[in-house]
PDB file of N, CA and C in Angstrom:
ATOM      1  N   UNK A   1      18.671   0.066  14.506  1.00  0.00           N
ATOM      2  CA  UNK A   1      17.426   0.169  13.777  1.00  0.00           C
ATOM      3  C   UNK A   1      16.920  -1.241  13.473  1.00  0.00           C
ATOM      4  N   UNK A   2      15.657  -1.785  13.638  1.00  0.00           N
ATOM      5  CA  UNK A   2      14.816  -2.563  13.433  1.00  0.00           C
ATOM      6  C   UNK A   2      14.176  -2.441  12.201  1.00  0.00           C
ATOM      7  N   UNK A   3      13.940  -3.511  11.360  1.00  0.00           N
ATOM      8  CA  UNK A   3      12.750  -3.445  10.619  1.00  0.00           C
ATOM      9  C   UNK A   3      11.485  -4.458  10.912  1.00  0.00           C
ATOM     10  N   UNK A   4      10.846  -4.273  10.227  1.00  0.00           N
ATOM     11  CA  UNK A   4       9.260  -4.881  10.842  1.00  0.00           C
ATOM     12  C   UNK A   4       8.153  -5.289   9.574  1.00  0.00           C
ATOM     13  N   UNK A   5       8.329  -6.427   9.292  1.00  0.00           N
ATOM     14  CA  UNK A   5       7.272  -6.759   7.935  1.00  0.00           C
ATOM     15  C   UNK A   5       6.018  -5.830   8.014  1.00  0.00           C
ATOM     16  N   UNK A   6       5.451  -5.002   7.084  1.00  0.00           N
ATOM     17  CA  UNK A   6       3.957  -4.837   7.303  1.00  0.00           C
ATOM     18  C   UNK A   6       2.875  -4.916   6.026  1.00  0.00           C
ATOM     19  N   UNK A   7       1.618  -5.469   6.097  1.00  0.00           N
ATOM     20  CA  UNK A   7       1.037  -4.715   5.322  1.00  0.00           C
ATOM     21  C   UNK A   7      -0.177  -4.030   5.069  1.00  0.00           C
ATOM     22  N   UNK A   8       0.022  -3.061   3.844  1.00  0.00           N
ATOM     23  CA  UNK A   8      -0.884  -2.107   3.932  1.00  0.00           C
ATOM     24  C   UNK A   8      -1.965  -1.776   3.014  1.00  0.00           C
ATOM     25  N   UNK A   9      -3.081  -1.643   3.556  1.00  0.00           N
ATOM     26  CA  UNK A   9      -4.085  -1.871   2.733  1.00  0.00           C
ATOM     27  C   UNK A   9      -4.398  -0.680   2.265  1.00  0.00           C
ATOM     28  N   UNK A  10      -4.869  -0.597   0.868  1.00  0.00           N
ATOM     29  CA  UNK A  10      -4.478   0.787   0.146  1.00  0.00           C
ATOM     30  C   UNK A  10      -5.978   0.715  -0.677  1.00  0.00           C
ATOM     31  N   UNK A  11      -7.173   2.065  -0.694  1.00  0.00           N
ATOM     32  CA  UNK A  11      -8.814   1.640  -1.018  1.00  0.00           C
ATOM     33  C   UNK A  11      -8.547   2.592  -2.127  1.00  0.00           C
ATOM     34  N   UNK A  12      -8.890   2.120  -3.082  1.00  0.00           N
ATOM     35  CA  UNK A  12      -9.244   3.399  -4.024  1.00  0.00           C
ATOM     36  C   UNK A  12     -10.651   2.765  -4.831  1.00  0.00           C
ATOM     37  N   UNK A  13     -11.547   3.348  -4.926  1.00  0.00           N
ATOM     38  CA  UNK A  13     -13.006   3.316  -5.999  1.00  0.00           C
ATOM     39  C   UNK A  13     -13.320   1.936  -5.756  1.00  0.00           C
ATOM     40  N   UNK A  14     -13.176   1.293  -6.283  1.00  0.00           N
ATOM     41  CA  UNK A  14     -13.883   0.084  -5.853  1.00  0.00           C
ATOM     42  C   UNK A  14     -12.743  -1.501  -6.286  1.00  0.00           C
ATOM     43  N   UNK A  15     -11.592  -0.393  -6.146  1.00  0.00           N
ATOM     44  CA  UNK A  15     -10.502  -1.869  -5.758  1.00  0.00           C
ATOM     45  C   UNK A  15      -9.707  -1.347  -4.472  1.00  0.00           C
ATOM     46  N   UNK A  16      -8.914  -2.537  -4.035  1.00  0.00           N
ATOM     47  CA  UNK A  16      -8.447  -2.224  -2.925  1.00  0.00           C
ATOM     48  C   UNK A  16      -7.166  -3.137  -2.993  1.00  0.00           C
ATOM     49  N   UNK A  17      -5.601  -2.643  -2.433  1.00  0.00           N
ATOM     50  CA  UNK A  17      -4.508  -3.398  -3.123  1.00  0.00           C
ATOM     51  C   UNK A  17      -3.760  -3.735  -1.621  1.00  0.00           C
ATOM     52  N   UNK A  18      -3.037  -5.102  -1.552  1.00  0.00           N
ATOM     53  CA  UNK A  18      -2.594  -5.659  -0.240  1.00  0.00           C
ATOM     54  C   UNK A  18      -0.977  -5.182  -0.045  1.00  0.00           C
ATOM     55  N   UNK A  19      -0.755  -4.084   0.543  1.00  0.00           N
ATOM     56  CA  UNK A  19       1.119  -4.057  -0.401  1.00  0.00           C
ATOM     57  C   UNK A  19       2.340  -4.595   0.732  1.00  0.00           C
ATOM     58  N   UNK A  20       2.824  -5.227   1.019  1.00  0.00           N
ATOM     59  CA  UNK A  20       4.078  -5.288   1.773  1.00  0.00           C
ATOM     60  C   UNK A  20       4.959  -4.533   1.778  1.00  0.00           C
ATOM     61  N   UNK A  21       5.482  -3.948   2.898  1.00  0.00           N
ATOM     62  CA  UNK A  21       6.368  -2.877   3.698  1.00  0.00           C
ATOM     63  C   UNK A  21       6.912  -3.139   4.403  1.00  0.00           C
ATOM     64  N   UNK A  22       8.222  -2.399   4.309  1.00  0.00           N
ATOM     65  CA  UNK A  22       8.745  -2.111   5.531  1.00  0.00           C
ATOM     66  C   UNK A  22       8.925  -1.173   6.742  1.00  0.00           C
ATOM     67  N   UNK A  23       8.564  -1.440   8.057  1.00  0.00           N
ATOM     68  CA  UNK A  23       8.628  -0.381   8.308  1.00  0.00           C
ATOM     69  C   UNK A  23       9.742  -0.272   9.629  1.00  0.00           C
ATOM     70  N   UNK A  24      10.433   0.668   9.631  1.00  0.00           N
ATOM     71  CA  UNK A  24      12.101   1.144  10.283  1.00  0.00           C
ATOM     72  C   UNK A  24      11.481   1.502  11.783  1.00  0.00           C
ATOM     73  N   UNK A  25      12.141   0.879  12.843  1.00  0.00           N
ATOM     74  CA  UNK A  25      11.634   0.997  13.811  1.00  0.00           C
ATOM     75  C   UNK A  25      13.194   1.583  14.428  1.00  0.00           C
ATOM     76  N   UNK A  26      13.233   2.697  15.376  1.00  0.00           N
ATOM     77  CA  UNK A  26      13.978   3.304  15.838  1.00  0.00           C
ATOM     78  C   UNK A  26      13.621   3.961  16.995  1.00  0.00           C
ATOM     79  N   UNK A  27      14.524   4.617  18.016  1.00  0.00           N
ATOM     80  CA  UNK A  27      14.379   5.133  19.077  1.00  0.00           C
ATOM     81  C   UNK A  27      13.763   6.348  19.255  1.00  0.00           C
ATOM     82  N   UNK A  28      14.019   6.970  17.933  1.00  0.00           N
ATOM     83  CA  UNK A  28      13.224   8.140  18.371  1.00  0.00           C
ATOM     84  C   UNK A  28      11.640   8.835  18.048  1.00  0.00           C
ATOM     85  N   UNK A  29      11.611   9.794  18.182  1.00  0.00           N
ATOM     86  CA  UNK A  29      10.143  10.197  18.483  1.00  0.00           C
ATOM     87  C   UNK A  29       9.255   9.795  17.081  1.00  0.00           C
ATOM     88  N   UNK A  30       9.873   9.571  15.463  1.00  0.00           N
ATOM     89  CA  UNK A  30       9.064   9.300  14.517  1.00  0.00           C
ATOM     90  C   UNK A  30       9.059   8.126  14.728  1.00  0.00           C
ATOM     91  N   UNK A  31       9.399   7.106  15.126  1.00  0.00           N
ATOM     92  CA  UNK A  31       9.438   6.284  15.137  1.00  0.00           C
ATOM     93  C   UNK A  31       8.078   5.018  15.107  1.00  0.00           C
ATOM     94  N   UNK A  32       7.662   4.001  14.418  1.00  0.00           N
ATOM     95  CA  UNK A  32       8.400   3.509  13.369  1.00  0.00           C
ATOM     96  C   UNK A  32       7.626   4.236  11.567  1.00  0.00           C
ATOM     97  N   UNK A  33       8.472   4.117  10.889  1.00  0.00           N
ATOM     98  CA  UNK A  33       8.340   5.014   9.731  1.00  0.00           C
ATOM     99  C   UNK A  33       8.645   3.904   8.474  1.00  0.00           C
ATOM    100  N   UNK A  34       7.852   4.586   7.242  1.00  0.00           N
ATOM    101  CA  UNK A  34       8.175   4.069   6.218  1.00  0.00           C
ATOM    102  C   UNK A  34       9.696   4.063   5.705  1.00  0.00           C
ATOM    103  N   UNK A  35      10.125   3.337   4.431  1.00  0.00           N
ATOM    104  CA  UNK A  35      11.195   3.938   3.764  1.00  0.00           C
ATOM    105  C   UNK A  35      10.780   4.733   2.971  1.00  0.00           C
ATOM    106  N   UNK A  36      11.786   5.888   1.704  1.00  0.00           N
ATOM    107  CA  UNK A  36      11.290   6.659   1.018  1.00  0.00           C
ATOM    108  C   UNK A  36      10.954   5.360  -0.019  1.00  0.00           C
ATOM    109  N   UNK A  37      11.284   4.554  -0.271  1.00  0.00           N
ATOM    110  CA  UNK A  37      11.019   3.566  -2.011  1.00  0.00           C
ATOM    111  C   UNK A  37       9.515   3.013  -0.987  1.00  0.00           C
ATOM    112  N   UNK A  38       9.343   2.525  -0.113  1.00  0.00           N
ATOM    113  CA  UNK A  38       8.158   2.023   0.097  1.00  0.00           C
ATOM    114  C   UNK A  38       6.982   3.292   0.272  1.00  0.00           C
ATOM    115  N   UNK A  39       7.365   4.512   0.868  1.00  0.00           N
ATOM    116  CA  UNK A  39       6.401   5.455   0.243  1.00  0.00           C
ATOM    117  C   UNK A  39       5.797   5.576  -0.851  1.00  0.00           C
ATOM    118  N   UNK A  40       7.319   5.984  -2.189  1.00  0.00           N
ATOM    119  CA  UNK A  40       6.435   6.218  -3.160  1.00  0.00           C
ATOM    120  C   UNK A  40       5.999   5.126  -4.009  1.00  0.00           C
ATOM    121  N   UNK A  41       6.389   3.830  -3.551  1.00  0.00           N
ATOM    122  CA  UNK A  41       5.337   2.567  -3.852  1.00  0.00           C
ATOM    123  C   UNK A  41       4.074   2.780  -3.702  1.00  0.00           C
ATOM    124  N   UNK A  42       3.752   2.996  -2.053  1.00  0.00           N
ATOM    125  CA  UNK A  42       2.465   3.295  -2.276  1.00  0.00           C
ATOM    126  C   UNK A  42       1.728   4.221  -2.788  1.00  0.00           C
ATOM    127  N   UNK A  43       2.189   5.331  -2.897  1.00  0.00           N
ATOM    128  CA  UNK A  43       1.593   6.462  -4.132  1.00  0.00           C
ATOM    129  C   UNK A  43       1.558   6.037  -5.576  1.00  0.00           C
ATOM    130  N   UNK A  44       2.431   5.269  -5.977  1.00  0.00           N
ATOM    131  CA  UNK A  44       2.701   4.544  -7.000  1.00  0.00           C
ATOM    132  C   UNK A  44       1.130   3.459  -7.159  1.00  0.00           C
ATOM    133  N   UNK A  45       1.249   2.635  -6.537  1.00  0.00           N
ATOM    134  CA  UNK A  45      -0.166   1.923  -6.067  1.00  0.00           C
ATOM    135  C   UNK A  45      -1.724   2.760  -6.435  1.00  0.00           C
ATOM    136  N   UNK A  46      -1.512   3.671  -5.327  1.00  0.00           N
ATOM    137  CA  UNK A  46      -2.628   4.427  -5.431  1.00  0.00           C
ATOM    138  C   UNK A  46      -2.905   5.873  -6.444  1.00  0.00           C
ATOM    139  N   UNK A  47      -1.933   6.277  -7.408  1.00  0.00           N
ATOM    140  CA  UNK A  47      -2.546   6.220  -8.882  1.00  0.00           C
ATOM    141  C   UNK A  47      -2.701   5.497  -9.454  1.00  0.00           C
ATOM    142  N   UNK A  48      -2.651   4.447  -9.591  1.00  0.00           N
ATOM    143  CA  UNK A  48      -2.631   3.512 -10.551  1.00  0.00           C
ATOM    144  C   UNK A  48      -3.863   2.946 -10.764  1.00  0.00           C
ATOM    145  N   UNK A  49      -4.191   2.619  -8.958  1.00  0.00           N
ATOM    146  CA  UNK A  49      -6.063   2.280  -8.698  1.00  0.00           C
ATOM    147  C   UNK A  49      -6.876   3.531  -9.386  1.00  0.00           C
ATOM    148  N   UNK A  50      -6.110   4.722  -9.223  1.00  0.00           N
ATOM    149  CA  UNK A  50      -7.204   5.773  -9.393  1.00  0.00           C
ATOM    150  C   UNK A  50      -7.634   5.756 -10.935  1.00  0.00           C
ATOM    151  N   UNK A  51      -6.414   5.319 -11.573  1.00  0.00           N
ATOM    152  CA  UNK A  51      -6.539   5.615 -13.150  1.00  0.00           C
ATOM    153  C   UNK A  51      -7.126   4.022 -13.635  1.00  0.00           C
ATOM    154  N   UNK A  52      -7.357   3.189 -12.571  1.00  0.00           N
ATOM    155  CA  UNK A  52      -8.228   1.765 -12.935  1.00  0.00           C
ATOM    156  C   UNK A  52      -6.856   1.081 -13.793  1.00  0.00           C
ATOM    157  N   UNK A  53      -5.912   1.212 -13.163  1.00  0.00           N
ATOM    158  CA  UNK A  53      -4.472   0.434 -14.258  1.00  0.00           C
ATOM    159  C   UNK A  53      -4.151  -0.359 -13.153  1.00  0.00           C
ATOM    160  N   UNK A  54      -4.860  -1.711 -12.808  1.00  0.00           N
ATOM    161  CA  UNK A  54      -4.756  -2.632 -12.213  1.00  0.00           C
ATOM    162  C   UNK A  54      -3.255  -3.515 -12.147  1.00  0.00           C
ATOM    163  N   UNK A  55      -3.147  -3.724 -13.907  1.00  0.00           N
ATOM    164  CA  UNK A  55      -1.628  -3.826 -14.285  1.00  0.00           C
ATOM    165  C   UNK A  55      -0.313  -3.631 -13.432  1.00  0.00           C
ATOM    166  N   UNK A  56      -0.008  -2.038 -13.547  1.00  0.00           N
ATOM    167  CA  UNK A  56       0.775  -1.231 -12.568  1.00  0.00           C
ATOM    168  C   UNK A  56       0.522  -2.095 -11.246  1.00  0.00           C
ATOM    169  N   UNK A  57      -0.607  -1.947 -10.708  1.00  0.00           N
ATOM    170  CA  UNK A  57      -0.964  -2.004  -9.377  1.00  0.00           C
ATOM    171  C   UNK A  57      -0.640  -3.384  -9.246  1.00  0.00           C
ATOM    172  N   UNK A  58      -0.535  -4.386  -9.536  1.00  0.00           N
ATOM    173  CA  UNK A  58      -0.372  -5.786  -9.179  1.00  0.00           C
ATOM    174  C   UNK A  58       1.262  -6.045  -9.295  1.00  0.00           C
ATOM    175  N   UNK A  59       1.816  -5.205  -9.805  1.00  0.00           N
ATOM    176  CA  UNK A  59       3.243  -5.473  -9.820  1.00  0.00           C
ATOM    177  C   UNK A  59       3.303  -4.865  -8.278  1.00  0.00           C
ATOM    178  N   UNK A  60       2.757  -4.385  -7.373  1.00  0.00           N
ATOM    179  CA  UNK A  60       3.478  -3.727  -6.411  1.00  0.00           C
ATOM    180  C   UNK A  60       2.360  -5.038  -5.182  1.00  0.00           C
ATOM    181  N   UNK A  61       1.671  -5.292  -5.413  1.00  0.00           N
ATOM    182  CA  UNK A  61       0.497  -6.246  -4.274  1.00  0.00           C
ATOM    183  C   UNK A  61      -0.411  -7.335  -4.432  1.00  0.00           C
ATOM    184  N   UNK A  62      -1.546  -6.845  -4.036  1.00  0.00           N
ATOM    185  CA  UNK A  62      -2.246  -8.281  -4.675  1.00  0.00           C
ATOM    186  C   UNK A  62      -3.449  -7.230  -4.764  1.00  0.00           C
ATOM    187  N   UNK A  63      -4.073  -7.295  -5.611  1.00  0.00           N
ATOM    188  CA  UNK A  63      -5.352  -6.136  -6.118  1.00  0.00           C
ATOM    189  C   UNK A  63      -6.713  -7.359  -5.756  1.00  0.00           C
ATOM    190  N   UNK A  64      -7.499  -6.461  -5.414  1.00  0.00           N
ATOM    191  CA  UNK A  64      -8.873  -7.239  -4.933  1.00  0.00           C
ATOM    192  C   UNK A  64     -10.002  -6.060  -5.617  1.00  0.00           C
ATOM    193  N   UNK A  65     -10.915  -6.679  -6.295  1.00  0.00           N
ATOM    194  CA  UNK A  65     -12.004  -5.699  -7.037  1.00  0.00           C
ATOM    195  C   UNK A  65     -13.246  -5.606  -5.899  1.00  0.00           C
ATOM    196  N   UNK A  66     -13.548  -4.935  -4.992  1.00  0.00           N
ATOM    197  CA  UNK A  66     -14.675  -4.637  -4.144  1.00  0.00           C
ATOM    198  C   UNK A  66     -16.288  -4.873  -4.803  1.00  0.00           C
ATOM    199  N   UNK A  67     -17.016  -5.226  -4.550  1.00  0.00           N
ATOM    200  CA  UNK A  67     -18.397  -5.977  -4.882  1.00  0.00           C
ATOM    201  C   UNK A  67     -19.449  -5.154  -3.426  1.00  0.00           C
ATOM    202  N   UNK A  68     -20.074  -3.977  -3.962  1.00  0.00           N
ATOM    203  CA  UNK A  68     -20.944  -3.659  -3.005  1.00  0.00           C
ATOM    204  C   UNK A  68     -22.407  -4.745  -2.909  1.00  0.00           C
ATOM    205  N   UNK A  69     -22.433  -5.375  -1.631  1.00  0.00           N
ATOM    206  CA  UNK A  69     -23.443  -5.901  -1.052  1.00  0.00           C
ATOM    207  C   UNK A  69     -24.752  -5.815  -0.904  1.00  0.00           C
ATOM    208  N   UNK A  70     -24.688  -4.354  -0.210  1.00  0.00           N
ATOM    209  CA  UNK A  70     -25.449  -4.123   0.231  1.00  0.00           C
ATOM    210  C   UNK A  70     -26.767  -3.148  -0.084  1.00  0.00           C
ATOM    211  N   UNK A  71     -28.009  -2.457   0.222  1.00  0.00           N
ATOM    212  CA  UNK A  71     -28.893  -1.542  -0.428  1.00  0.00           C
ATOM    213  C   UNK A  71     -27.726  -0.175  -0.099  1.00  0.00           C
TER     214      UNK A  71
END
């Protein structure tokens, strides 16, 4: 089994969080897959955006507040 730095960009409302993962690279057909602790990291992550608890959320990435541009 391999692992493989990744990361993953996670959008909720108008922040968006940068998270680092791992992900398990193996021979067979799921292959490559999260771990279970880096799963529920990111669920972890993404209530946290939902409930605007930035807090939470920066212990797990790097949080960025989205700025609409455009009309």
């Amino acid at each position: 089994m391999n692992k493989q730095q990744r990361t993953k960009l996670i959008h909720e409302g108008r922040f968006l969080a940068e998270v680092d993962v791992e992900l398990l690279v193996t021979d067979d057909e799921w292959s490559p897959y999260l771990s279970v602790q880096d799963a529920y990291k990111l669920d972890d992550v993404r209530e946290a955006l939902k409930k605007g608890d930035t807090t939470t959320a920066a212990r797990y990435g790097r949080i960025f507040s989205l700025t609409p541009i455009g009309i």
